[in-house]
Protein backbone atom coordinates (compact mmCIF):
# COMPACT_ATOMS: atom_id res chain seq x y z
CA UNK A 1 -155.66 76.27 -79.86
CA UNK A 2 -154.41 76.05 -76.09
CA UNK A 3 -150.73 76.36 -77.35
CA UNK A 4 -151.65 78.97 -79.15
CA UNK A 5 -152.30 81.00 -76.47
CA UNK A 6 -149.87 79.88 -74.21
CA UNK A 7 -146.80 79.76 -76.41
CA UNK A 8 -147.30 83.56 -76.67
CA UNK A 9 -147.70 84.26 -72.39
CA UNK A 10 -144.62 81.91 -71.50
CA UNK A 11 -142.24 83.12 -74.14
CA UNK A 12 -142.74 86.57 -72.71
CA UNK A 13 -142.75 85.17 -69.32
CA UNK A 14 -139.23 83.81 -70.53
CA UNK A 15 -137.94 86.66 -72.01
CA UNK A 16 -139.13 89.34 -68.76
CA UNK A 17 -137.10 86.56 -66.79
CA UNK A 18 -134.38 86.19 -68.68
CA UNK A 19 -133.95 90.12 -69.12
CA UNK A 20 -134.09 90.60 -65.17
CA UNK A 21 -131.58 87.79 -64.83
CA UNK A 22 -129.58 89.82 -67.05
CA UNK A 23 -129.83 92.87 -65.14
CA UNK A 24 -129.22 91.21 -62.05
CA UNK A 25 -125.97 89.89 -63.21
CA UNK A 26 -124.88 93.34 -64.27
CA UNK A 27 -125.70 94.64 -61.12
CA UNK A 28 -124.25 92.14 -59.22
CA UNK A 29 -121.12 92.77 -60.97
CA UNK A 30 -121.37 96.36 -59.65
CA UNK A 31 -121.80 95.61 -56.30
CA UNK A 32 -119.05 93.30 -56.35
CA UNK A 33 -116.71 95.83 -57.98
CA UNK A 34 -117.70 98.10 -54.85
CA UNK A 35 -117.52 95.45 -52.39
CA UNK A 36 -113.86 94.29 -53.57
CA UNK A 37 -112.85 98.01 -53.28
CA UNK A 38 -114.02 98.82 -50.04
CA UNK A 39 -112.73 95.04 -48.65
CA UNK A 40 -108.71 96.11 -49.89
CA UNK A 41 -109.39 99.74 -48.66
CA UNK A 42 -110.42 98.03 -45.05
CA UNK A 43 -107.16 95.51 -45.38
CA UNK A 44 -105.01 98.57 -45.52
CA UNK A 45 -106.54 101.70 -44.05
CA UNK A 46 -102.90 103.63 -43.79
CA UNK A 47 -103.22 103.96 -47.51
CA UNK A 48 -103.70 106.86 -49.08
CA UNK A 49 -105.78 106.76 -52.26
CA UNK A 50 -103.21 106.68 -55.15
CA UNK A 51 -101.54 103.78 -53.42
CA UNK A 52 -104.76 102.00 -52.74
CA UNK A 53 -105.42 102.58 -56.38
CA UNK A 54 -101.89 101.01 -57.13
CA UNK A 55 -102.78 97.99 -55.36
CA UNK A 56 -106.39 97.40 -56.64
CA UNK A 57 -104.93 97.53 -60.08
CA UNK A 58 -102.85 94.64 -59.42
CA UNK A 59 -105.08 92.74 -57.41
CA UNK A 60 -107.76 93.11 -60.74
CA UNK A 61 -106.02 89.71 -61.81
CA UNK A 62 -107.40 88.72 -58.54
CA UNK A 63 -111.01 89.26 -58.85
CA UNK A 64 -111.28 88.74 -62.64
CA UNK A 65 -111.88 85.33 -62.31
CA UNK A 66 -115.48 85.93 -60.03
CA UNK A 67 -116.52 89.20 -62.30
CA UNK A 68 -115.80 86.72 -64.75
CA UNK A 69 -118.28 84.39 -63.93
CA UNK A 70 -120.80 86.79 -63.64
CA UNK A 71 -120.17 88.74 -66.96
CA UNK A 72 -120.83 84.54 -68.68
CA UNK A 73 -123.84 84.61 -66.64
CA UNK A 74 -125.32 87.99 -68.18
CA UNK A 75 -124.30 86.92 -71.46
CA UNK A 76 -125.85 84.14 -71.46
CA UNK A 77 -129.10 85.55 -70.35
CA UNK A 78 -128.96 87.81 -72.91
CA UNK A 79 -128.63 85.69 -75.81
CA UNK A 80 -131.61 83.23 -74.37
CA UNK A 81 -133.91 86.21 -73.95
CA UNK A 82 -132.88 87.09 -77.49
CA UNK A 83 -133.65 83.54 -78.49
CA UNK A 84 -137.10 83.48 -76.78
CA UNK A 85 -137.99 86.77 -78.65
CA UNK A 86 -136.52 85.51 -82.04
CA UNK A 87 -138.64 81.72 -81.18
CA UNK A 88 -141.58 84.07 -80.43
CA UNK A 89 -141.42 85.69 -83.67
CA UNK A 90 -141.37 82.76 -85.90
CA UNK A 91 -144.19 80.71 -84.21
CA UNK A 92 -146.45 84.20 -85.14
CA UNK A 93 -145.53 83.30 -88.37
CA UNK A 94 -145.81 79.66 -88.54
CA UNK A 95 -149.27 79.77 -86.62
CA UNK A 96 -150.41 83.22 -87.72
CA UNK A 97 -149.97 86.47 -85.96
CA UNK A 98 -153.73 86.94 -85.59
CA UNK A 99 -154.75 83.43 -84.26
CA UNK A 100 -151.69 83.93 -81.65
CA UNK A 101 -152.47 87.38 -81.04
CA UNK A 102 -156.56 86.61 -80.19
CA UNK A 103 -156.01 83.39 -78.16
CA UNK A 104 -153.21 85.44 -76.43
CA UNK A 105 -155.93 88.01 -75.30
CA UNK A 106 -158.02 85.82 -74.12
CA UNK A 107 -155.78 83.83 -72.17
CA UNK A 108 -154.29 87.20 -70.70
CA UNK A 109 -158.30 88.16 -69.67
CA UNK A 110 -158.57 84.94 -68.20
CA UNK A 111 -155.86 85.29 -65.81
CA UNK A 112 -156.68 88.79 -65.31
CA UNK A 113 -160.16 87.63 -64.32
CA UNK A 114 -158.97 84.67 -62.09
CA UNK A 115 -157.10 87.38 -60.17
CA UNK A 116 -159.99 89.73 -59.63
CA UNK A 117 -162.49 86.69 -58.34
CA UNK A 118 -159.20 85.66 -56.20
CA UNK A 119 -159.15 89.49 -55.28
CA UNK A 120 -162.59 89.39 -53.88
CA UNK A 121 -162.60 86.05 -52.40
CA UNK A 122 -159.96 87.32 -50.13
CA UNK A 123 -161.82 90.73 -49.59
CA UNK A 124 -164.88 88.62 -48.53
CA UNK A 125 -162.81 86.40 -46.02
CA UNK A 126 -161.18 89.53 -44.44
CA UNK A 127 -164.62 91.30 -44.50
CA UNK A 128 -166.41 88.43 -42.70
């Protein structure tokens, strides 16, 4: 009965994690797309902006190997957060979508509750 509610709480857990992982590669791609631009654009300031264009193409080669890296990372993120979703779906069905479903209320109302008496313990110490 405990797993069944807490199967259901860490696989989402898992899969919100996994999905801002995800995102977090993929920005941190971006920024280091923009970073890498405005790092050859300092190098060589005299340049106008086709030639600095020029360059960056053939300094991509360069910095393919660290976007690389983080492009394995997001992909890899992405299929585990898949898989958690996919591993979340068949325990539902091997344990029963409505026993997972109640015991994951609960559990959710629980912690829910153990936040609000947390919530008011602190209230009370800043209070007194």
């Amino acid at each position: 009965a405990a797993l069944c509610a807490l199967y259901p709480l860490g696989a989402l857990a898992l899969w919100l994690w996994l999905g801002g992982a995800t995102v977090y590669c993929a920005v941190f791609r971006v920024e280091t797309q923009a970073l890498l631009h405005a790092y050859w654009s300092c190098l060589s300031p005299e340049l106008s902006a086709s030639e600095l264009r020029a360059r960056e193409v053939a300094r991509k080669a360069a910095s393919a190997d660290l976007l690389s890296d983080a492009n394995a990372a997001a992909a890899l993120f992405a299929t585990l957060g898949t898989l958690s979703v996919l591993s979340l779906i068949a325990a539902a069905h091997v344990i029963g979508r409505r026993a997972m479903l109640a015991h994951a209320v609960l559990a959710i109302n629980l912690c829910c509750a153990a936040c609000g008496v947390a919530l008011v313990g602190a209230a009370l110490a800043m209070h007194a």
